[in-house]
Protein backbone atom coordinates (compact mmCIF):
# COMPACT_ATOMS: atom_id res chain seq x y z
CA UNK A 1 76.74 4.88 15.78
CA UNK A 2 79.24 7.70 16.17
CA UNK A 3 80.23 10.41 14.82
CA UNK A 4 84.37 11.70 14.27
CA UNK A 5 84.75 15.12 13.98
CA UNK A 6 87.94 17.36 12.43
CA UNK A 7 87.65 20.35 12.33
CA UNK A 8 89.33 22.58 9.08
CA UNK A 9 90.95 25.27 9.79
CA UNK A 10 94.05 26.14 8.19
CA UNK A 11 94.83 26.38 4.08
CA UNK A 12 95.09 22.50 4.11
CA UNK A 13 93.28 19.45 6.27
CA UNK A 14 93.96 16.29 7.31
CA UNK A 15 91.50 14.28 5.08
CA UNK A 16 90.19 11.93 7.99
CA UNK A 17 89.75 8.95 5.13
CA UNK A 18 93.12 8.29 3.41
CA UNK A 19 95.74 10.87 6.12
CA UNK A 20 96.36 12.71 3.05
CA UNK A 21 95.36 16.79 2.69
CA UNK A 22 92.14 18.11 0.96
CA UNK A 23 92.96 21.78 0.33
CA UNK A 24 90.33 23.94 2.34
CA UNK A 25 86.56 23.44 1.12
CA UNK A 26 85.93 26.26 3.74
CA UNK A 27 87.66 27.70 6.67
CA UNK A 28 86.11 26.44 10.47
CA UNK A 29 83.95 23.01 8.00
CA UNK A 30 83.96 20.35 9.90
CA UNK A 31 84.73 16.59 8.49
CA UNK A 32 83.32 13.99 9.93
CA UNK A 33 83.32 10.14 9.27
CA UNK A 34 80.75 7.94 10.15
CA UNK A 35 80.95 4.20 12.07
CA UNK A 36 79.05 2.34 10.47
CA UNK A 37 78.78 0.38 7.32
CA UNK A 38 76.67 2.63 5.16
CA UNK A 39 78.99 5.32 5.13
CA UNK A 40 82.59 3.74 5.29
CA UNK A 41 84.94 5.27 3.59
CA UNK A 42 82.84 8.45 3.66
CA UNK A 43 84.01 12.33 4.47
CA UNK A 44 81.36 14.22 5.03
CA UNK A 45 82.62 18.07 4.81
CA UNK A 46 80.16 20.24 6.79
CA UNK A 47 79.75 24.45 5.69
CA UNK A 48 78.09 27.07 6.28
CA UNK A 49 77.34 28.84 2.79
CA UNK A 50 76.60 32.17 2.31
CA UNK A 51 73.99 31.53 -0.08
CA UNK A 52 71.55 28.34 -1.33
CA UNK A 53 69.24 29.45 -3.84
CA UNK A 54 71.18 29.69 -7.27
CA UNK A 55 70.11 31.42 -10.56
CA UNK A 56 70.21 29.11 -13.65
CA UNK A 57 72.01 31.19 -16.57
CA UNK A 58 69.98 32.09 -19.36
CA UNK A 59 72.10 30.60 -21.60
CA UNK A 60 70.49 27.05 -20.19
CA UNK A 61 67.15 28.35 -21.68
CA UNK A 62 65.11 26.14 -19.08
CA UNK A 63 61.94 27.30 -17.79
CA UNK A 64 62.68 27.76 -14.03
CA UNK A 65 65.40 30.66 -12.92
CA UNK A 66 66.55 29.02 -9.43
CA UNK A 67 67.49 25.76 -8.38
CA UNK A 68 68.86 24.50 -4.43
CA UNK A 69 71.48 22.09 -4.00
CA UNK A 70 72.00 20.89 -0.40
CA UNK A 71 74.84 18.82 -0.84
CA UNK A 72 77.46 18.59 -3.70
CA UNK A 73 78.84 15.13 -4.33
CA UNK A 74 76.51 12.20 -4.10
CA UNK A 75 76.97 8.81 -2.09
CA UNK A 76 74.88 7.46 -5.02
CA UNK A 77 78.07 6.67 -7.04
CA UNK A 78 76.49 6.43 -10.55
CA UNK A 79 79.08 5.98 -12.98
CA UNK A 80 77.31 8.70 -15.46
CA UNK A 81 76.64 11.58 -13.07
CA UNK A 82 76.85 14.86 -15.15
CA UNK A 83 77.56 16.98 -11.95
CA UNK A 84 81.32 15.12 -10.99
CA UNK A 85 82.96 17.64 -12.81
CA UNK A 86 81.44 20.35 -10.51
CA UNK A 87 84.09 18.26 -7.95
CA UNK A 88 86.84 19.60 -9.60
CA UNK A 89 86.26 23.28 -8.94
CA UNK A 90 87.03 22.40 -5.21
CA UNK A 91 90.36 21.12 -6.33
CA UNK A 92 88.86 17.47 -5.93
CA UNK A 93 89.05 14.58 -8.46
CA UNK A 94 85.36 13.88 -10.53
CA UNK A 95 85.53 10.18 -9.41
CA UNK A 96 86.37 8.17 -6.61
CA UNK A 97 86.17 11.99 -4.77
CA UNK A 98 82.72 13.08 -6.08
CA UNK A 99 81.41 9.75 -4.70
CA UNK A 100 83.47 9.68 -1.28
CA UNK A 101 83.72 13.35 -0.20
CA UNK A 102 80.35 15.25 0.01
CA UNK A 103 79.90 19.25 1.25
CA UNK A 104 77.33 19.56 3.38
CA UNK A 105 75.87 22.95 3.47
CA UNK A 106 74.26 22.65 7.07
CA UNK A 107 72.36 26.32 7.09
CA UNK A 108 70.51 25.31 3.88
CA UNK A 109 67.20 25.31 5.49
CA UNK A 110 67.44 28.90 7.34
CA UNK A 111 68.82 30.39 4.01
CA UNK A 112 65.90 29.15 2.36
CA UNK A 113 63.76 30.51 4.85
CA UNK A 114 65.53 34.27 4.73
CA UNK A 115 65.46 34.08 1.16
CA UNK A 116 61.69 33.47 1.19
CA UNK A 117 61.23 36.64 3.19
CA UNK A 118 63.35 39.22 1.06
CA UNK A 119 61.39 41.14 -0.34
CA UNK A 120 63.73 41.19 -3.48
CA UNK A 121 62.83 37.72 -3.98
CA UNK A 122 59.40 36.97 -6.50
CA UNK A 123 58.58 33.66 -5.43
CA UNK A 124 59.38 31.98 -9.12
CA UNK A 125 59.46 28.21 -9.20
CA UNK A 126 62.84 26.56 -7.50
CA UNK A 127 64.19 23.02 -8.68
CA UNK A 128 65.93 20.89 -6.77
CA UNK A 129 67.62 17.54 -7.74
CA UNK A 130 69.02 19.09 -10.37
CA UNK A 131 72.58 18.64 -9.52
CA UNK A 132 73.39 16.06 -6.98
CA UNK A 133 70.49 13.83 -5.59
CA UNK A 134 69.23 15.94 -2.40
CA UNK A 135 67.74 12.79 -1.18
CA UNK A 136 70.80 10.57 -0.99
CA UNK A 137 71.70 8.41 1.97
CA UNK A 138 73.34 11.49 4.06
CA UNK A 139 69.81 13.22 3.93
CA UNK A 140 68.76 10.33 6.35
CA UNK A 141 71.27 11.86 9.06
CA UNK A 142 70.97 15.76 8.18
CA UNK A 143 67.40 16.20 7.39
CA UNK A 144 67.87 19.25 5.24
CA UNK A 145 65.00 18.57 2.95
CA UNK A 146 63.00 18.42 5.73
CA UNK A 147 63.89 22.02 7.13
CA UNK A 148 63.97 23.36 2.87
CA UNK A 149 60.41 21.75 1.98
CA UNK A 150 59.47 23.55 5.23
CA UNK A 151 60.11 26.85 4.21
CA UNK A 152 59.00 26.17 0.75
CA UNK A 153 55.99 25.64 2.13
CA UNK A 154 55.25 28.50 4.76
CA UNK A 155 56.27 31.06 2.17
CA UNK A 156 53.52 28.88 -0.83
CA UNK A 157 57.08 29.46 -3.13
CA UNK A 158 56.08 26.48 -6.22
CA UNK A 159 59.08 23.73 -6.22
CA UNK A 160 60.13 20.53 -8.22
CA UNK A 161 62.40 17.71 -6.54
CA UNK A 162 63.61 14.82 -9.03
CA UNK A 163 65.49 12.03 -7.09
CA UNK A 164 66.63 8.50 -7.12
CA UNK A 165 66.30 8.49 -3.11
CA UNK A 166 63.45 6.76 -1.63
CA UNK A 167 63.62 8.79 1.49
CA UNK A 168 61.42 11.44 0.15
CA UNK A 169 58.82 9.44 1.34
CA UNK A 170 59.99 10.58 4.94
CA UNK A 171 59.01 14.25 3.70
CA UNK A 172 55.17 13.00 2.11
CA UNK A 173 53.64 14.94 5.25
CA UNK A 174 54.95 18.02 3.90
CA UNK A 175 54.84 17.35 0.84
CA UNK A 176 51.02 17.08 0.86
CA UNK A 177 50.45 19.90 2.78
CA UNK A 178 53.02 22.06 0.65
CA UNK A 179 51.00 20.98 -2.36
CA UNK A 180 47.55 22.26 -0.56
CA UNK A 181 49.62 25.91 -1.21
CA UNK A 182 51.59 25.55 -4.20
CA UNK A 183 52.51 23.88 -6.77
CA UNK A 184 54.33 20.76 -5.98
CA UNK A 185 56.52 18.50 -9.09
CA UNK A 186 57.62 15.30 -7.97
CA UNK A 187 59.60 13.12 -10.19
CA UNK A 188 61.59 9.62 -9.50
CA UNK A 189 64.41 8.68 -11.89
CA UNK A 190 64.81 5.09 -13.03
CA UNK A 191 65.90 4.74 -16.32
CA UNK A 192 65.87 0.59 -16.18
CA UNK A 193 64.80 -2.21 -13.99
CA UNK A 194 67.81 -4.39 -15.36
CA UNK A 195 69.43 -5.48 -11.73
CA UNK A 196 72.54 -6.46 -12.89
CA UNK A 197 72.80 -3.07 -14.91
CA UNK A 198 71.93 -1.30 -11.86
CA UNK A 199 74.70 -3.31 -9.50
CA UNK A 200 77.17 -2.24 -12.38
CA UNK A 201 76.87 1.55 -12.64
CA UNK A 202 74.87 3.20 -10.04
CA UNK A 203 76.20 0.75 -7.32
CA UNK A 204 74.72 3.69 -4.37
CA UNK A 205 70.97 4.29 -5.07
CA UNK A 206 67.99 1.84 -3.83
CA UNK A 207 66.74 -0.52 -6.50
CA UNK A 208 65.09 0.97 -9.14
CA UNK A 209 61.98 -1.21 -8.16
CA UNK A 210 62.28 0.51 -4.85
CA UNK A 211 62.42 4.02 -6.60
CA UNK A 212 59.14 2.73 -8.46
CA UNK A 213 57.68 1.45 -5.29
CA UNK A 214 58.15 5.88 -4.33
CA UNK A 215 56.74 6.82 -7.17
CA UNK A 216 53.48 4.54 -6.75
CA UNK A 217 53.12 5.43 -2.80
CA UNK A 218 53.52 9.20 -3.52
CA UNK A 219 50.80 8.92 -6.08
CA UNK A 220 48.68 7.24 -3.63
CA UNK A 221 48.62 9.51 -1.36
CA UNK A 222 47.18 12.03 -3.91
CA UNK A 223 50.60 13.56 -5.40
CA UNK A 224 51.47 13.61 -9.16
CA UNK A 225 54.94 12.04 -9.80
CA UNK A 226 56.55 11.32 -12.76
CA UNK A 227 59.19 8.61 -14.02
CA UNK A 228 62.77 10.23 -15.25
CA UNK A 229 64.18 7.13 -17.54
CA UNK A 230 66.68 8.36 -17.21
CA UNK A 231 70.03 7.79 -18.35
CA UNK A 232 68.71 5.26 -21.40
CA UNK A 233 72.57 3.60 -21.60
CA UNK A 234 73.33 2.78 -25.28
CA UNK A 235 72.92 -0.79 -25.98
CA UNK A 236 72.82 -1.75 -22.20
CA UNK A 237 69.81 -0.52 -21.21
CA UNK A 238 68.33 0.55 -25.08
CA UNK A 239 66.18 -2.90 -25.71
CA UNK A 240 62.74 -2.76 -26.98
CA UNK A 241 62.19 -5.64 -24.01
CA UNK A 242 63.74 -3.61 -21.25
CA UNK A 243 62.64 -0.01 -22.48
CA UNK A 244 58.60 -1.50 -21.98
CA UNK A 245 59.59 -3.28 -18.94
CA UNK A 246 60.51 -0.39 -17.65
CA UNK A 247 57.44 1.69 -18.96
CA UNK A 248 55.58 -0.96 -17.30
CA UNK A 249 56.15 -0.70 -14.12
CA UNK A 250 56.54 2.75 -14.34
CA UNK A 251 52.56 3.03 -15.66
CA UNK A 252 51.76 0.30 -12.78
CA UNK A 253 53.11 3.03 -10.37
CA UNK A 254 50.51 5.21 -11.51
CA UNK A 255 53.51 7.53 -13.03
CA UNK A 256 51.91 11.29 -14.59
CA UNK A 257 54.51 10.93 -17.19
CA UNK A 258 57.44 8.87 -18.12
CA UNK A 259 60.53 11.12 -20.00
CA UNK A 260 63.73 9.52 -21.61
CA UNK A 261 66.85 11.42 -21.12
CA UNK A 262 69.55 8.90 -23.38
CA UNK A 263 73.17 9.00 -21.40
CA UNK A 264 74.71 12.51 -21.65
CA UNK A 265 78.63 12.00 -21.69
CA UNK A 266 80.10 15.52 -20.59
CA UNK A 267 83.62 15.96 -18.94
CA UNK A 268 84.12 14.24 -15.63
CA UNK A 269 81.66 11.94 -15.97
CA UNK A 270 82.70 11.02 -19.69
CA UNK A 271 86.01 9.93 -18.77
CA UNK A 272 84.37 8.05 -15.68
CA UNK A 273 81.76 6.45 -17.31
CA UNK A 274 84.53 5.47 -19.99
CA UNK A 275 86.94 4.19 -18.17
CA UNK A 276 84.30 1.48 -16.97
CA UNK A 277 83.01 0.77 -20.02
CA UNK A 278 86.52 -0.18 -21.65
CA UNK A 279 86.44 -2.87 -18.79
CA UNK A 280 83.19 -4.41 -18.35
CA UNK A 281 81.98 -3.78 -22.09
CA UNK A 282 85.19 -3.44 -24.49
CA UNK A 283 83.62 -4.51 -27.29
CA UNK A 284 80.92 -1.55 -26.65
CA UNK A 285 83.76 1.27 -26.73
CA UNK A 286 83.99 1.53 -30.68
CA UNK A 287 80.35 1.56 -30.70
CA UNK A 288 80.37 4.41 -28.23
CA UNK A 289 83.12 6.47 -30.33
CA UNK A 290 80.84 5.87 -32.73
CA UNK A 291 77.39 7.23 -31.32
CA UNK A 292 78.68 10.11 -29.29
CA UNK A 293 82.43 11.14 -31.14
CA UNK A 294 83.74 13.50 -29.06
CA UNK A 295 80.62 15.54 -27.82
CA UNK A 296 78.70 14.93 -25.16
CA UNK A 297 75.21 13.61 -26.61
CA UNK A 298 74.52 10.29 -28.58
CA UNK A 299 73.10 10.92 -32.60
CA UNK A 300 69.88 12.87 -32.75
CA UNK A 301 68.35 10.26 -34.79
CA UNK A 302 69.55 7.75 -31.47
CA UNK A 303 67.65 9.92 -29.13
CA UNK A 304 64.69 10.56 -31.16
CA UNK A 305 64.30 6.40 -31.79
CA UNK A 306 64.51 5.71 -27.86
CA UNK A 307 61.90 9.39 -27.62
CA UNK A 308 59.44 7.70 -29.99
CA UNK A 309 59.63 3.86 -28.71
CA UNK A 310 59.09 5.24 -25.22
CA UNK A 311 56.32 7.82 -26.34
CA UNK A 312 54.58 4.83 -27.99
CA UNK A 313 54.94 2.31 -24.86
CA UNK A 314 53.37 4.65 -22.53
CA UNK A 315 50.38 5.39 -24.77
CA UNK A 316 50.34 1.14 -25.16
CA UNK A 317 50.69 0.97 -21.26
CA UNK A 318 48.63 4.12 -20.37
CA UNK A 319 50.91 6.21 -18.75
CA UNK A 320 49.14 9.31 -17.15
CA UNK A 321 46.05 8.33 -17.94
CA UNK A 322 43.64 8.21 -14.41
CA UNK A 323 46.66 8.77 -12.15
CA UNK A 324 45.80 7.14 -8.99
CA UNK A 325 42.81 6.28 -9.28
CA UNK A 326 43.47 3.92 -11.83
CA UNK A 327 45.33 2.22 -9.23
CA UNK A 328 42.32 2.17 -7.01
CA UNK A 329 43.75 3.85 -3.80
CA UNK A 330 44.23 7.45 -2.78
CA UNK A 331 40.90 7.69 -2.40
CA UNK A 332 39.59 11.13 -0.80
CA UNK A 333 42.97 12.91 -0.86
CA UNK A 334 42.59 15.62 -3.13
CA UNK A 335 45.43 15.72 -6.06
CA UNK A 336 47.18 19.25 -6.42
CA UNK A 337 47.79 21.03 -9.07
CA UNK A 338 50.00 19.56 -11.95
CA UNK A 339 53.37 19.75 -11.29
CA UNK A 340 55.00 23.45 -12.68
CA UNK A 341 57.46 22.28 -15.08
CA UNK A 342 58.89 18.14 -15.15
CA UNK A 343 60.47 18.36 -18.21
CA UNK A 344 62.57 21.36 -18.39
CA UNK A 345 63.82 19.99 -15.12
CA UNK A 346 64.33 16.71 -16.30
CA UNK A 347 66.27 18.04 -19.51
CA UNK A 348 68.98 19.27 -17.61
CA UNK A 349 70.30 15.85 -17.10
């Protein structure tokens, strides 16, 4: 395996994937592209950022103040992804960009760890996975989390991860022993277990069987995690059969909690999402125009059907109820505390 390098350093770069120019994501990045077939077709753009913890605005009225994104774009490639229009603001396109062309912000970790030791900073709760997936497949090869979950940990600062990436199970050493200091909220997303579906639109990820799989192996080892279904797709994913399959498996994993988030349709990734629909599902498009007009959430009365039906399969499948050792392992590990806040994080997708 090998790595190409280029570096950037002039107002416009070679973009090592098509020959064409990228203006500059940051002067003296580095692209690289990777040999092998998991990453074809991939840039990765590599900076040095002045800053990693970021301040939610108010105006978001969630819980937590501070989120930390390692990464923006996502290898994942799910059609629906709320954060592609973030892509844009670096002069890049919200699809076939967002999923190609990811920044890399290499110094994550040691920002983390100065931030930690300001004494400006309070130590209030810090999200992550609340952009782009922190644990998608270019974590395997920069180890970020790793050096972030690290410094989380040393300075007992309470975090939340949410991911579809089942290489956070690399990180369950620190994870447990972060969670012997702090509070620790772990959440998986997997909105279906339709394979077809999951082929179709978030082509990237590990099966959602796999993400399951995380979700029951972090619980046995004495963490709480939670199931994000999350998006619910209108009348793809929406069946009462599939909704308690889902649920299912999700209780089977030993899940704390299981929240629906129904597809959110905001710029970038409506248009996106769209454009697929219109030509694997045609006949769905009026139905769409229908549900969401031309905002970005589906009918109240939509989401609060899918909220109840999902409320009243995990009560039928007893969701949360004896986590882990209902599943009759974990045995002597110690569960932390419960997790500081999994659904304000989870409502900001």
């Amino acid at each position: 395996m090998r790595w190409d390098s280029l570096r950037l350093d002039s107002n416009e770069a070679l973009d090592p994937a098509g020959g064409t120019t990228l203006p500059l994501i940051e002067r003296n990045a580095v692209a690289r592209t990777f040999d092998t077939p998991e990453f074809r077709d991939m840039t990765f753009y590599e900076v040095h950022a002045k800053s990693i913890v970021s301040e939610v605005p108010k105006s978001s009225r969630m819980m937590f103040r501070y989120t930390i994104n390692p990464y923006r774009g996502c290898q994942h490639s799910c059609r629906y992804c709320f954060a592609r229009n973030t892509h844009t603001y670096l002069d890049l396109d919200a699809g076939r960009d967002f999923d190609t062309k990811v920044v890399v912000k290499v110094n994550a970790p040691e920002l983390v760890r100065a931030k930690m030791a300001s004494p400006r900073w309070a130590g209030e709760h810090i999200a992550m996975g609340t952009n782009v997936d922190p644990y998608q497949r270019a974590e395997g090869r920069y180890k970020l989390m790793r050096g972030i979950i690290t410094a989380l940990r040393d300075a007992a600062n309470p975090f939340s991860i949410l991911t579809k990436g089942t290489l956070i199970l690399r990180d369950l050493d620190l994870l447990l022993s972060a969670a012997e200091v702090t509070d620790v909220g772990l959440n998986v997303s997997a909105a279906f277990v339709d394979k077809s579906l999951w082929r179709a639109i978030e082509p990237g990820t590990p099966a959602p069987e796999r993400r399951i799989e995380a979700c029951a192996a972090l619980t046995d080892a004495g963490l709480r995690c939670g199931v994000l279904m999350g998006p619910v797709v209108p009348f793809l994913s929406d069946s009462p059969a599939q909704l308690a399959a889902t649920v299912r498996q999700a209780a089977e994993a030993g899940a704390a909690h299981v929240t629906p988030i129904v597809l959110h349709l905001r710029p970038g990734a409506r248009e996106w999402f769209l454009g697929w629909l219109g030509e694997a599902h045609p006949e769905l498009v009026p139905r769409y125009a229908e549900l969401y007009g031309r905002g970005a959430y589906a009918r109240k009365d939509y989401q609060a059907r899918i909220a109840g039906q999902v409320r009243e399969l995990s009560d039928d499948f007893g969701v949360g109820r004896g986590v882990g050792a209902a599943r009759g392992r974990g045995a002597g590990v110690t569960s932390p505390r419960p997790p500081a806040v999994p659904h304000e994080q989870l409502s900001l997708l």
